[in-house]
ModelCIF file with pLDDT and N, C-alpha, C, O atoms, coordinates in Angstrom:
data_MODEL
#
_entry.id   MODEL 
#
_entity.id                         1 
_entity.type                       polymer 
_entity.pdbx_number_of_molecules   1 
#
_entity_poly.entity_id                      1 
_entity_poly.type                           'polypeptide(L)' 
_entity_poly.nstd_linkage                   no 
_entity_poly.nstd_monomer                   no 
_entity_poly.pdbx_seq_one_letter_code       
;(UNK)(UNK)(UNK)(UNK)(UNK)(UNK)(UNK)(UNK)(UNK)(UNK)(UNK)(UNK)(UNK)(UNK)(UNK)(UNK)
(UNK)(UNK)(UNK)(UNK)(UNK)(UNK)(UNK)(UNK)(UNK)(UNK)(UNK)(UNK)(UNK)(UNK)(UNK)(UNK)
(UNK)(UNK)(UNK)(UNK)(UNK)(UNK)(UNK)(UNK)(UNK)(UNK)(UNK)(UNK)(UNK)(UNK)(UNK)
;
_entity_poly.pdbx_seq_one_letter_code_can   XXXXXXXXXXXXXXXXXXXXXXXXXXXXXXXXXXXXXXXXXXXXXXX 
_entity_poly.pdbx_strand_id                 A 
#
loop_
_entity_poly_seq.entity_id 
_entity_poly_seq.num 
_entity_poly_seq.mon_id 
_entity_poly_seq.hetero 
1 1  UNK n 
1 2  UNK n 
1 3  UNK n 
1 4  UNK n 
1 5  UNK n 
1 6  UNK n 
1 7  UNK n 
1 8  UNK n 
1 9  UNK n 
1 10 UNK n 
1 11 UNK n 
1 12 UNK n 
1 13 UNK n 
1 14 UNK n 
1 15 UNK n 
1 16 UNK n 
1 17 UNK n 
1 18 UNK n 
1 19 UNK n 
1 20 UNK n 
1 21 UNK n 
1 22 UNK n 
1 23 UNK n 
1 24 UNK n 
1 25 UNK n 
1 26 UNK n 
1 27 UNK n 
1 28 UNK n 
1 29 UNK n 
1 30 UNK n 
1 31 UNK n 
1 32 UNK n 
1 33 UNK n 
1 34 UNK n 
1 35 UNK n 
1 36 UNK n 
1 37 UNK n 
1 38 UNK n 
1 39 UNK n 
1 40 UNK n 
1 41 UNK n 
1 42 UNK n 
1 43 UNK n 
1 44 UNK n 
1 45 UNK n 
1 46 UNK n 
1 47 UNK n 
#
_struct_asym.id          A 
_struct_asym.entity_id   1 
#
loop_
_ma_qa_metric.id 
_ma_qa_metric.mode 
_ma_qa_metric.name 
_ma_qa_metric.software_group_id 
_ma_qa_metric.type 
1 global pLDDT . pLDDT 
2 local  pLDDT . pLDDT 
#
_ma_qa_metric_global.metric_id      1 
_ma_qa_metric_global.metric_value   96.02 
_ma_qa_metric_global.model_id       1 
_ma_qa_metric_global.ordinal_id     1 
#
loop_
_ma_qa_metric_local.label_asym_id 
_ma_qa_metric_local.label_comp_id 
_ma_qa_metric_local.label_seq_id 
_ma_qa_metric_local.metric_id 
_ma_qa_metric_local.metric_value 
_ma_qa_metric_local.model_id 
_ma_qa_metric_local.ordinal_id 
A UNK 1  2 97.00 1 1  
A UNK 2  2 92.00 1 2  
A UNK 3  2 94.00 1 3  
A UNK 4  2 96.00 1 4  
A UNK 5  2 97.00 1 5  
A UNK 6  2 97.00 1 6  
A UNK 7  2 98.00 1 7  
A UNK 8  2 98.00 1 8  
A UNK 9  2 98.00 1 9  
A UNK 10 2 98.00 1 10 
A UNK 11 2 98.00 1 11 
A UNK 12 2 97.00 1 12 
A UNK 13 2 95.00 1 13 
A UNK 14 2 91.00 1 14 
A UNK 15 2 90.00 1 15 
A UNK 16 2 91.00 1 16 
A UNK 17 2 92.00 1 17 
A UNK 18 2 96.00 1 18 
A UNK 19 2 97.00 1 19 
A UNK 20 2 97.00 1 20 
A UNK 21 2 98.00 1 21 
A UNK 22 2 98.00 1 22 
A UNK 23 2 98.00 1 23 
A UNK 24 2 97.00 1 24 
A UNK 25 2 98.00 1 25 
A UNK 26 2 98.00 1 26 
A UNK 27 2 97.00 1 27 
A UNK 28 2 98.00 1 28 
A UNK 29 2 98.00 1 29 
A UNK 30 2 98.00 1 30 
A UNK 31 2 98.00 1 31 
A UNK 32 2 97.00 1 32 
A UNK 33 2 95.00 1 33 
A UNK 34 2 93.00 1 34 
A UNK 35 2 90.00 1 35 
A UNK 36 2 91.00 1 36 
A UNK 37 2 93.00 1 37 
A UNK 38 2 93.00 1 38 
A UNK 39 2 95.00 1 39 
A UNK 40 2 96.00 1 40 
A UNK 41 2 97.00 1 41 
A UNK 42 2 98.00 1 42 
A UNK 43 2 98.00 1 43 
A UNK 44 2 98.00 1 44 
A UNK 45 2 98.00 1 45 
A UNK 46 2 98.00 1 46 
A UNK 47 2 98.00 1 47 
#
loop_
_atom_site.group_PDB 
_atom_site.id 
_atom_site.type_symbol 
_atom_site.label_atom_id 
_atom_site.label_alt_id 
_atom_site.label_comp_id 
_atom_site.label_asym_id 
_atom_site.label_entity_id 
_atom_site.label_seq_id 
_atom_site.pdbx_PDB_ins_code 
_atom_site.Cartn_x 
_atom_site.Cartn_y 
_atom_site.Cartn_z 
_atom_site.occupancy 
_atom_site.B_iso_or_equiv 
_atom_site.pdbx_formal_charge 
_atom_site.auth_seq_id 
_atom_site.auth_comp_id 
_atom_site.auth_asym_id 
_atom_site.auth_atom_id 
_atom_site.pdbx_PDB_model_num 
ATOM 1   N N  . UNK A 1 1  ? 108.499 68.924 171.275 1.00 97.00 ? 1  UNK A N  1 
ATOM 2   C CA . UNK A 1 1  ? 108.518 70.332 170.906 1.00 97.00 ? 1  UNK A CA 1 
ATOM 3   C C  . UNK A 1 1  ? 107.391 70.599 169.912 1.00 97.00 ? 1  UNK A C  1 
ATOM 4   O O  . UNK A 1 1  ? 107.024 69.705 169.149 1.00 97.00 ? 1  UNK A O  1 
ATOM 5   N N  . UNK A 1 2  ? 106.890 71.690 169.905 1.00 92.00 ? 2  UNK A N  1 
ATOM 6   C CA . UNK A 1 2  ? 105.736 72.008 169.094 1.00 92.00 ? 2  UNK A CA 1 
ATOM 7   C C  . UNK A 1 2  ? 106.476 71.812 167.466 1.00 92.00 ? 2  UNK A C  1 
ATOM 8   O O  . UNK A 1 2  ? 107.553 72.182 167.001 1.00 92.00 ? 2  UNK A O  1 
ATOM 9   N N  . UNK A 1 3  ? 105.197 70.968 166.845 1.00 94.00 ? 3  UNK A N  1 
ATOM 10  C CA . UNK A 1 3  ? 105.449 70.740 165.577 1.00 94.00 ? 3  UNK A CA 1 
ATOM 11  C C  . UNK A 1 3  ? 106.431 69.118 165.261 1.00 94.00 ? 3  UNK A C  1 
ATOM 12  O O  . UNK A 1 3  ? 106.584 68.570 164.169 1.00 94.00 ? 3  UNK A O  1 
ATOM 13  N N  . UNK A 1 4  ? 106.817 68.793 166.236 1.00 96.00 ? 4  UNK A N  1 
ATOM 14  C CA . UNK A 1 4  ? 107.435 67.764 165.975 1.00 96.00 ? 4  UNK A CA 1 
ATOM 15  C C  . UNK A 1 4  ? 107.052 66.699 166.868 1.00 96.00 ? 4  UNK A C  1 
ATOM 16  O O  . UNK A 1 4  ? 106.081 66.834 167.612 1.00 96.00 ? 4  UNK A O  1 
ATOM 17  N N  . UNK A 1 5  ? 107.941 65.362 166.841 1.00 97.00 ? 5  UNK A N  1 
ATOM 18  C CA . UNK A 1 5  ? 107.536 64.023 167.755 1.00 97.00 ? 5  UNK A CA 1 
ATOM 19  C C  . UNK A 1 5  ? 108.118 64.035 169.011 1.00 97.00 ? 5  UNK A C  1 
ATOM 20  O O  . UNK A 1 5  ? 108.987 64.773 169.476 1.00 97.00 ? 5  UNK A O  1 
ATOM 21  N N  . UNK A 1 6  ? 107.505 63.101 169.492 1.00 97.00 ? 6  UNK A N  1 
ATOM 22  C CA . UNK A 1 6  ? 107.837 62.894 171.038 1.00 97.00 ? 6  UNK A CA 1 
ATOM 23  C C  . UNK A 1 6  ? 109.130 62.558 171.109 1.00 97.00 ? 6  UNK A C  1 
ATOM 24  O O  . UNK A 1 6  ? 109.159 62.220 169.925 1.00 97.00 ? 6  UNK A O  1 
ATOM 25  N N  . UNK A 1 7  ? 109.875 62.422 171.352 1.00 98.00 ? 7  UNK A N  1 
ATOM 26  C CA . UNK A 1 7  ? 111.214 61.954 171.620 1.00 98.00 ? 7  UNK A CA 1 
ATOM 27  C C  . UNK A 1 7  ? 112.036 61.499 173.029 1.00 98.00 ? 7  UNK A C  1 
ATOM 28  O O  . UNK A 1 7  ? 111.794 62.169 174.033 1.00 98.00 ? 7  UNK A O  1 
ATOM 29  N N  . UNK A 1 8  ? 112.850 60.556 173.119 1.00 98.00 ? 8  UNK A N  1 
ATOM 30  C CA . UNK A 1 8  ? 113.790 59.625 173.871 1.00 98.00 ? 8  UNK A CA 1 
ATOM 31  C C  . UNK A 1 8  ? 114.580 61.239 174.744 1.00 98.00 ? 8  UNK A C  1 
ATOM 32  O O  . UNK A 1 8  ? 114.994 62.095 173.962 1.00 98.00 ? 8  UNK A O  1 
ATOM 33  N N  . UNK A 1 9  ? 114.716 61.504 176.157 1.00 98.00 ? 9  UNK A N  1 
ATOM 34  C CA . UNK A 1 9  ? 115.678 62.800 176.790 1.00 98.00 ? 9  UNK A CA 1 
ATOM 35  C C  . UNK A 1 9  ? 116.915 61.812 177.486 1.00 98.00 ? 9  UNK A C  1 
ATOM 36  O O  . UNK A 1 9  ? 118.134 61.810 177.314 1.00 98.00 ? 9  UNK A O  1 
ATOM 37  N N  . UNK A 1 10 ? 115.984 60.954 178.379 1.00 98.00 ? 10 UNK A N  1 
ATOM 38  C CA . UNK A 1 10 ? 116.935 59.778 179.254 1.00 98.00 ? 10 UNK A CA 1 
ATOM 39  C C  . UNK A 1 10 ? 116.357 58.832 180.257 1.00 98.00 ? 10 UNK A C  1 
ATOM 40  O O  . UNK A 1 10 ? 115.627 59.330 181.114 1.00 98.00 ? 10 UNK A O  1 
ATOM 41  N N  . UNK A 1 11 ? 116.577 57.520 180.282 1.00 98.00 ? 11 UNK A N  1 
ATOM 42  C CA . UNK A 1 11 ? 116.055 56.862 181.125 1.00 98.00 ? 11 UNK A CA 1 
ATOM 43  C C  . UNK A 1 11 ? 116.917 56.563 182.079 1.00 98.00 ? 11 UNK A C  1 
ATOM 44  O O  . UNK A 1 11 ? 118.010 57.096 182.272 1.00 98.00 ? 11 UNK A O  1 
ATOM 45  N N  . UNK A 1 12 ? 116.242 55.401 182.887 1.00 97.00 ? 12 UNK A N  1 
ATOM 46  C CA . UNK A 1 12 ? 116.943 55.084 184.265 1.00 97.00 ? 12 UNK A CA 1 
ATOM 47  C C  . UNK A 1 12 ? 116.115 53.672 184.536 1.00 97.00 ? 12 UNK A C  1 
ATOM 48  O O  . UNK A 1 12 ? 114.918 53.496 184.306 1.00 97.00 ? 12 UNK A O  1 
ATOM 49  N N  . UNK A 1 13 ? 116.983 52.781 185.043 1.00 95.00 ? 13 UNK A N  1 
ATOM 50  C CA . UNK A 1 13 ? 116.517 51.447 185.584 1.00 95.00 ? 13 UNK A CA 1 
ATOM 51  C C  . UNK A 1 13 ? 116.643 51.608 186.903 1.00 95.00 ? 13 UNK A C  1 
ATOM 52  O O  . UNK A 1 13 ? 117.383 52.421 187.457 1.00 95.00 ? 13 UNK A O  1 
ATOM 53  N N  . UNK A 1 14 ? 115.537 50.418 187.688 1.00 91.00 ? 14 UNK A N  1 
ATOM 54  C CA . UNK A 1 14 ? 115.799 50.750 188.736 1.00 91.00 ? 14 UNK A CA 1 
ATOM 55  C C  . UNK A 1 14 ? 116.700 49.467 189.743 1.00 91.00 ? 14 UNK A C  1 
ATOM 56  O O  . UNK A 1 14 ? 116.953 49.631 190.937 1.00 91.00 ? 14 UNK A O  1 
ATOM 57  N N  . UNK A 1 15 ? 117.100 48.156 188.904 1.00 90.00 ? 15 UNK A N  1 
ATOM 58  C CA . UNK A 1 15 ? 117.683 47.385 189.378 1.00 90.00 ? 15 UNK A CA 1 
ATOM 59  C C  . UNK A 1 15 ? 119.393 47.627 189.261 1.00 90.00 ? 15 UNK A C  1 
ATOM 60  O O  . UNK A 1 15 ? 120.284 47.065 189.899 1.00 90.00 ? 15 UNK A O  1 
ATOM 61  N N  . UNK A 1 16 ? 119.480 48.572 188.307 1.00 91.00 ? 16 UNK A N  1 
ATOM 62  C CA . UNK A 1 16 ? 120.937 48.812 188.384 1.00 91.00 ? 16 UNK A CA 1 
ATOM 63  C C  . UNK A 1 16 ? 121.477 49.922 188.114 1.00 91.00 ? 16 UNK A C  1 
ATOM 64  O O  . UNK A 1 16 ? 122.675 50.036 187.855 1.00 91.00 ? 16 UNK A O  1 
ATOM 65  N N  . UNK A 1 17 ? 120.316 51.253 188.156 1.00 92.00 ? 17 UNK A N  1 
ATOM 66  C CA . UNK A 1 17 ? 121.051 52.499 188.284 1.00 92.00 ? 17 UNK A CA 1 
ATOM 67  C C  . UNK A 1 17 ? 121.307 52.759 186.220 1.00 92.00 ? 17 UNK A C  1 
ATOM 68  O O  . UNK A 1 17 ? 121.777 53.847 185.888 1.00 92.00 ? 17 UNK A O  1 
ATOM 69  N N  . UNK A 1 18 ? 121.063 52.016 185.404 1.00 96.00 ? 18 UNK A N  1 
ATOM 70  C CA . UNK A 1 18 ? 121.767 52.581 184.437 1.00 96.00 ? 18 UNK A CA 1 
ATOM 71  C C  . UNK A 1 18 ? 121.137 53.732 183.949 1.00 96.00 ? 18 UNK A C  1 
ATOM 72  O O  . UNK A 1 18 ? 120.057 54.121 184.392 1.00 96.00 ? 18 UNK A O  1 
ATOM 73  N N  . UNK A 1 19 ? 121.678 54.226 183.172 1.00 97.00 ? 19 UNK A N  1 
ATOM 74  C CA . UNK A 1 19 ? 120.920 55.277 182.009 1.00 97.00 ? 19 UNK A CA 1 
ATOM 75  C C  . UNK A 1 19 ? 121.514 55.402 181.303 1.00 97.00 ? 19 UNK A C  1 
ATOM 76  O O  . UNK A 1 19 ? 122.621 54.878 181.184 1.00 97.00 ? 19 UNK A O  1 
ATOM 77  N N  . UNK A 1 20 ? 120.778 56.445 180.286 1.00 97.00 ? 20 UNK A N  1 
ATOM 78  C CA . UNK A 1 20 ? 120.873 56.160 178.844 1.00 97.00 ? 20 UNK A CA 1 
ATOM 79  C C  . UNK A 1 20 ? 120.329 57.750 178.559 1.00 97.00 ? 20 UNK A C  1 
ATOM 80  O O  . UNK A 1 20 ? 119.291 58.079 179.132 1.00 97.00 ? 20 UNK A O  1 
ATOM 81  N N  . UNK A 1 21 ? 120.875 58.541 177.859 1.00 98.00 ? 21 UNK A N  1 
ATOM 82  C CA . UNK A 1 21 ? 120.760 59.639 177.398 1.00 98.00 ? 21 UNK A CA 1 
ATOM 83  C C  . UNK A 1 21 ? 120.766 59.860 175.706 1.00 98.00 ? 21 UNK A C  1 
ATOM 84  O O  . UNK A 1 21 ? 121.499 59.300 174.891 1.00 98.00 ? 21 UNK A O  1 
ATOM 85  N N  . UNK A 1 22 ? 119.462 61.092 175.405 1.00 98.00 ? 22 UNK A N  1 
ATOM 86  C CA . UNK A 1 22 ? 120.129 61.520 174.097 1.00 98.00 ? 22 UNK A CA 1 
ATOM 87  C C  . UNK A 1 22 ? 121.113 61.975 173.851 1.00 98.00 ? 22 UNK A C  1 
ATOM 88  O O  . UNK A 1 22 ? 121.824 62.419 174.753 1.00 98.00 ? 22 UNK A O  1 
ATOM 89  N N  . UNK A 1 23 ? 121.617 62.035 172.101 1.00 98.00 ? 23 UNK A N  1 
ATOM 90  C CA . UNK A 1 23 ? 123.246 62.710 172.374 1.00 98.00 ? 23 UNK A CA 1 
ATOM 91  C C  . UNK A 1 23 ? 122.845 64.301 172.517 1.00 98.00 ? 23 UNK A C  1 
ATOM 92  O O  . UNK A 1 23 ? 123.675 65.105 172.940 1.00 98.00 ? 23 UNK A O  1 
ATOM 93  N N  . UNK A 1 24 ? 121.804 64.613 172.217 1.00 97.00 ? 24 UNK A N  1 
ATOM 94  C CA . UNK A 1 24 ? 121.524 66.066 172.353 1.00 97.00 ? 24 UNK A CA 1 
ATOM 95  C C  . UNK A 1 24 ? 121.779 66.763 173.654 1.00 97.00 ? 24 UNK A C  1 
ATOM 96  O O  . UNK A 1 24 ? 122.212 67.910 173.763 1.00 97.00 ? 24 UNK A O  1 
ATOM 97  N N  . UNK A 1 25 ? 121.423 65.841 174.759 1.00 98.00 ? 25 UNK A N  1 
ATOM 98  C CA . UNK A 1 25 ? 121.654 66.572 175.889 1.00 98.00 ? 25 UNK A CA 1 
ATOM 99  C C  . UNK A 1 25 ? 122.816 65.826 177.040 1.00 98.00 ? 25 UNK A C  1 
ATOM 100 O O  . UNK A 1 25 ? 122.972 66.129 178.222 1.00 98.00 ? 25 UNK A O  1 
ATOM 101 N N  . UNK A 1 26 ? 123.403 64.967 176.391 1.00 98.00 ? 26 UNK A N  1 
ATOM 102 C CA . UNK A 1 26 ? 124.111 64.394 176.971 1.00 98.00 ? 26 UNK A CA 1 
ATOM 103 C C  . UNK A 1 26 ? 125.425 65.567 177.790 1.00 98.00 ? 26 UNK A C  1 
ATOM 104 O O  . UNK A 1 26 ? 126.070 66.481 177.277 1.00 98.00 ? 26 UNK A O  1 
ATOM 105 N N  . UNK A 1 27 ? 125.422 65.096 179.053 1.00 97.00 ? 27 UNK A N  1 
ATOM 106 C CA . UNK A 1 27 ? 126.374 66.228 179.669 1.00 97.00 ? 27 UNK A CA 1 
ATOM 107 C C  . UNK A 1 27 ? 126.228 67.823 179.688 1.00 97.00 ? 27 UNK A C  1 
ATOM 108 O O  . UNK A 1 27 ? 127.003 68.771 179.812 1.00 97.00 ? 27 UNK A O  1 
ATOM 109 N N  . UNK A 1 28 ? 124.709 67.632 179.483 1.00 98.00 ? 28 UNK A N  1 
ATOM 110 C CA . UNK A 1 28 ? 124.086 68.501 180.026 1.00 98.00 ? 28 UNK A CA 1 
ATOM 111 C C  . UNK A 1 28 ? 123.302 68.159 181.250 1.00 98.00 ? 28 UNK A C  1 
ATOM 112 O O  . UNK A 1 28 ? 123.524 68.670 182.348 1.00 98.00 ? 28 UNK A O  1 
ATOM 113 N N  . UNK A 1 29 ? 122.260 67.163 180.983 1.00 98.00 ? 29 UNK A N  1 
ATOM 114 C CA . UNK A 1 29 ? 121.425 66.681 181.644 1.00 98.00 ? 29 UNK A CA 1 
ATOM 115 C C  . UNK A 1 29 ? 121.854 65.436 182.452 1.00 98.00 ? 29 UNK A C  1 
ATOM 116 O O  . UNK A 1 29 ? 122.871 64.755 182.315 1.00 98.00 ? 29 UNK A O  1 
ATOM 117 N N  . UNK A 1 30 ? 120.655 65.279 183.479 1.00 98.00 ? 30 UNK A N  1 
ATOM 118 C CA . UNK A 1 30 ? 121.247 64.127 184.613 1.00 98.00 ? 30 UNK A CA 1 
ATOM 119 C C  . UNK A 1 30 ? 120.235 63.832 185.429 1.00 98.00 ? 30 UNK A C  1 
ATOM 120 O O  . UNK A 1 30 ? 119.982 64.298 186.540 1.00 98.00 ? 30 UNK A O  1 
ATOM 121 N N  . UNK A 1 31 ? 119.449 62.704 184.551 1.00 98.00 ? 31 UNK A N  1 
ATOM 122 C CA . UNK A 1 31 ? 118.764 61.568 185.273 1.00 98.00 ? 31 UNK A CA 1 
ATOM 123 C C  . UNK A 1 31 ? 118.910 61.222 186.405 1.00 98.00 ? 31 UNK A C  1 
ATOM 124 O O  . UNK A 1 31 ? 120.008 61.716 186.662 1.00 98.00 ? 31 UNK A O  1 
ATOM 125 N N  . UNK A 1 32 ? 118.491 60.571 187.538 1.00 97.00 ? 32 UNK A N  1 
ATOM 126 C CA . UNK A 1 32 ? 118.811 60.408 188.617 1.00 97.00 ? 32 UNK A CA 1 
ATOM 127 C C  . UNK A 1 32 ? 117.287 59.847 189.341 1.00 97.00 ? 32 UNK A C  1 
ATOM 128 O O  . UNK A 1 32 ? 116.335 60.256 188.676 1.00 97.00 ? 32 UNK A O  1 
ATOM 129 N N  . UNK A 1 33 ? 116.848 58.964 190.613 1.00 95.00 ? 33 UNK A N  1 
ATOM 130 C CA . UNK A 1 33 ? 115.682 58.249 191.056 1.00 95.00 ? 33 UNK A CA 1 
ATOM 131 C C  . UNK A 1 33 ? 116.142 58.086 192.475 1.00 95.00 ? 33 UNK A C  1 
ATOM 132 O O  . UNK A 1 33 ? 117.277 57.883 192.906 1.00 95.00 ? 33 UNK A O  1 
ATOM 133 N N  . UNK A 1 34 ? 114.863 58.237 193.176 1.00 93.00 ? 34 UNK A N  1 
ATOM 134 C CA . UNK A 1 34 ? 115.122 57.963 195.090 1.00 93.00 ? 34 UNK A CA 1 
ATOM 135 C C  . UNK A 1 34 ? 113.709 57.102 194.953 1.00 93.00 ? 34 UNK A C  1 
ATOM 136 O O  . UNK A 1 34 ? 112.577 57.493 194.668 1.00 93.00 ? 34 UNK A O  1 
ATOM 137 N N  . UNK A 1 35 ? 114.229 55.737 195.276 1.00 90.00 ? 35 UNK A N  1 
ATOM 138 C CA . UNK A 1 35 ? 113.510 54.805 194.822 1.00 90.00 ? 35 UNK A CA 1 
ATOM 139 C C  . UNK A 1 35 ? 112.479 54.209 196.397 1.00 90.00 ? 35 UNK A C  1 
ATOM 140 O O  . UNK A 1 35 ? 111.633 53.338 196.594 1.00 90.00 ? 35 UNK A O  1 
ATOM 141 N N  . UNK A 1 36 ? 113.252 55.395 197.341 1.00 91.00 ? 36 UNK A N  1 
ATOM 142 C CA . UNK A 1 36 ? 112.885 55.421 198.624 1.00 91.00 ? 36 UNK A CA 1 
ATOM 143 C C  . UNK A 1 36 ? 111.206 56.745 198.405 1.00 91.00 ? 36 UNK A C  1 
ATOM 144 O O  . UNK A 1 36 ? 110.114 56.655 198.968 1.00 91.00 ? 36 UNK A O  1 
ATOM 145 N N  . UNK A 1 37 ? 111.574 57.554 197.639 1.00 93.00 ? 37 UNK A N  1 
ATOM 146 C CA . UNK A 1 37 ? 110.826 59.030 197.803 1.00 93.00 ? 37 UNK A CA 1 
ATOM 147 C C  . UNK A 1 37 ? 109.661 58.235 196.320 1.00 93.00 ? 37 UNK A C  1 
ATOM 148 O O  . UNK A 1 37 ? 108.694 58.797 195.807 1.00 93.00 ? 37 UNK A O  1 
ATOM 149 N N  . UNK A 1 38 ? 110.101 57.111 196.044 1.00 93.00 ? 38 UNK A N  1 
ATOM 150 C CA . UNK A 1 38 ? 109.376 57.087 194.189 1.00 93.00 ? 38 UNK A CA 1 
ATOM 151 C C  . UNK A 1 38 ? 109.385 58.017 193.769 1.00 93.00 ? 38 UNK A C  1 
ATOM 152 O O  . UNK A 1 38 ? 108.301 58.599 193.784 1.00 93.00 ? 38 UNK A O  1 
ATOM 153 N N  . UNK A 1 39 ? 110.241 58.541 193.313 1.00 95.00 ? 39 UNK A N  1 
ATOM 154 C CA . UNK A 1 39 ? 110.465 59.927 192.681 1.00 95.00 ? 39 UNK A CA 1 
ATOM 155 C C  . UNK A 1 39 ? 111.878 60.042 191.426 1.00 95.00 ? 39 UNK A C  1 
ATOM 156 O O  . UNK A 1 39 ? 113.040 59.936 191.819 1.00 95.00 ? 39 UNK A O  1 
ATOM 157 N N  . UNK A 1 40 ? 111.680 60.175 190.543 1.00 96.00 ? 40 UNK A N  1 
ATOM 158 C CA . UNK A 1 40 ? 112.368 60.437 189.300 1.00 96.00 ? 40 UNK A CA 1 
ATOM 159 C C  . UNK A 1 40 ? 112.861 61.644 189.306 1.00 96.00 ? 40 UNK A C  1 
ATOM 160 O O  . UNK A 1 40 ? 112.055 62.526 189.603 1.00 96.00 ? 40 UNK A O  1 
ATOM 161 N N  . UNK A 1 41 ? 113.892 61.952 189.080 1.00 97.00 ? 41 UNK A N  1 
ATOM 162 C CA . UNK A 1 41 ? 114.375 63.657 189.113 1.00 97.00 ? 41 UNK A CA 1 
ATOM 163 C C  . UNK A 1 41 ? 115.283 63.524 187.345 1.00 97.00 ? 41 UNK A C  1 
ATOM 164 O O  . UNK A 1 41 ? 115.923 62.593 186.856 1.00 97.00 ? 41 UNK A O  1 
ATOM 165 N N  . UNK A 1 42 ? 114.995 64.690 186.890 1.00 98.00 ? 42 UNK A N  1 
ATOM 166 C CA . UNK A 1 42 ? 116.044 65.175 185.675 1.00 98.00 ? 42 UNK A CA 1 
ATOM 167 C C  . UNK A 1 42 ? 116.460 66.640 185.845 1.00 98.00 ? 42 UNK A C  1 
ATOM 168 O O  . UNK A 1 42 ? 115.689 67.599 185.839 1.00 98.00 ? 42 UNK A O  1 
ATOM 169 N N  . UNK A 1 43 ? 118.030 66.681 186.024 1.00 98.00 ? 43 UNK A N  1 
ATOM 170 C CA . UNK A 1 43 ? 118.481 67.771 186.204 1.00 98.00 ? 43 UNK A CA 1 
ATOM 171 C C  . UNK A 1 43 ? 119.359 68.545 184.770 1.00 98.00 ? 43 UNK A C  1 
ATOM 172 O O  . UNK A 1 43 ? 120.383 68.234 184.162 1.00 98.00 ? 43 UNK A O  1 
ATOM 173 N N  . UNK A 1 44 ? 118.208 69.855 184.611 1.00 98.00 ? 44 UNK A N  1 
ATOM 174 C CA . UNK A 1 44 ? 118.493 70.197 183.224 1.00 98.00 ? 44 UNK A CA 1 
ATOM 175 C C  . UNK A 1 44 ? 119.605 71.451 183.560 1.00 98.00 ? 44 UNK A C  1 
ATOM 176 O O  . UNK A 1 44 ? 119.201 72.370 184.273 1.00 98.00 ? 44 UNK A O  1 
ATOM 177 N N  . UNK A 1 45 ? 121.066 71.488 183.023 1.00 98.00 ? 45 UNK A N  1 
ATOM 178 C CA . UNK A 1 45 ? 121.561 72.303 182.645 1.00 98.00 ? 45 UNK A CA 1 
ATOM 179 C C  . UNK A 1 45 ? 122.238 72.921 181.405 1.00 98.00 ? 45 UNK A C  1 
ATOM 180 O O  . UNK A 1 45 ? 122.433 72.199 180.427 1.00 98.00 ? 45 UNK A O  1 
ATOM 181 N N  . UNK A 1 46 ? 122.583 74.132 181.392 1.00 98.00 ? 46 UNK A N  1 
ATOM 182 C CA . UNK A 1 46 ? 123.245 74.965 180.031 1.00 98.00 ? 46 UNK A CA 1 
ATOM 183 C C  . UNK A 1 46 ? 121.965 74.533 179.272 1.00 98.00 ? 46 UNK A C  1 
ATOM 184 O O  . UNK A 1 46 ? 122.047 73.595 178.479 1.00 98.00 ? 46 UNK A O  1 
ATOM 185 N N  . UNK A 1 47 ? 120.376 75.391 179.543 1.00 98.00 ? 47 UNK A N  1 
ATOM 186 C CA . UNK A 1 47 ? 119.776 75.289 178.380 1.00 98.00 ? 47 UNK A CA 1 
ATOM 187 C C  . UNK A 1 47 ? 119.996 75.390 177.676 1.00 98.00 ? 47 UNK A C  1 
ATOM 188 O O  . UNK A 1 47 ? 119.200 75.221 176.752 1.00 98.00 ? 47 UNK A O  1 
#
C-alpha cells in the first residue's frame, strides 16, 4: 500500500496444496493454483 512495506496476503505450495494466509484477510480471501494452466489465482472478497 502506498507509504508502507510490502507485505505476506497468502501463499500456496505446490506439492501439497497448503496455504497460509494473513490474519488480515483471512476468510476473506482464497488462494488457490491449476498447476495444469501454471496459473495462480487469489480470490478477493468483502473488500
Amino acid at each position: 500500500a502506498p507509504g508502507k512495506q510490502r507485505e505476506l496476503v497468502a501463499t500456496i505450495t505446490s506439492s501439497d496444496g497448503s496455504t497460509n494466509y494473513a490474519n488480515s484477510v483471512k476468510g476473506r480471501f482464497a488462494i488457490s493454483r491449476d498447476n495444469t494452466k501454471r496459473t495462480m489465482y487469489l480470490q478477493m472478497n468483502s473488500l
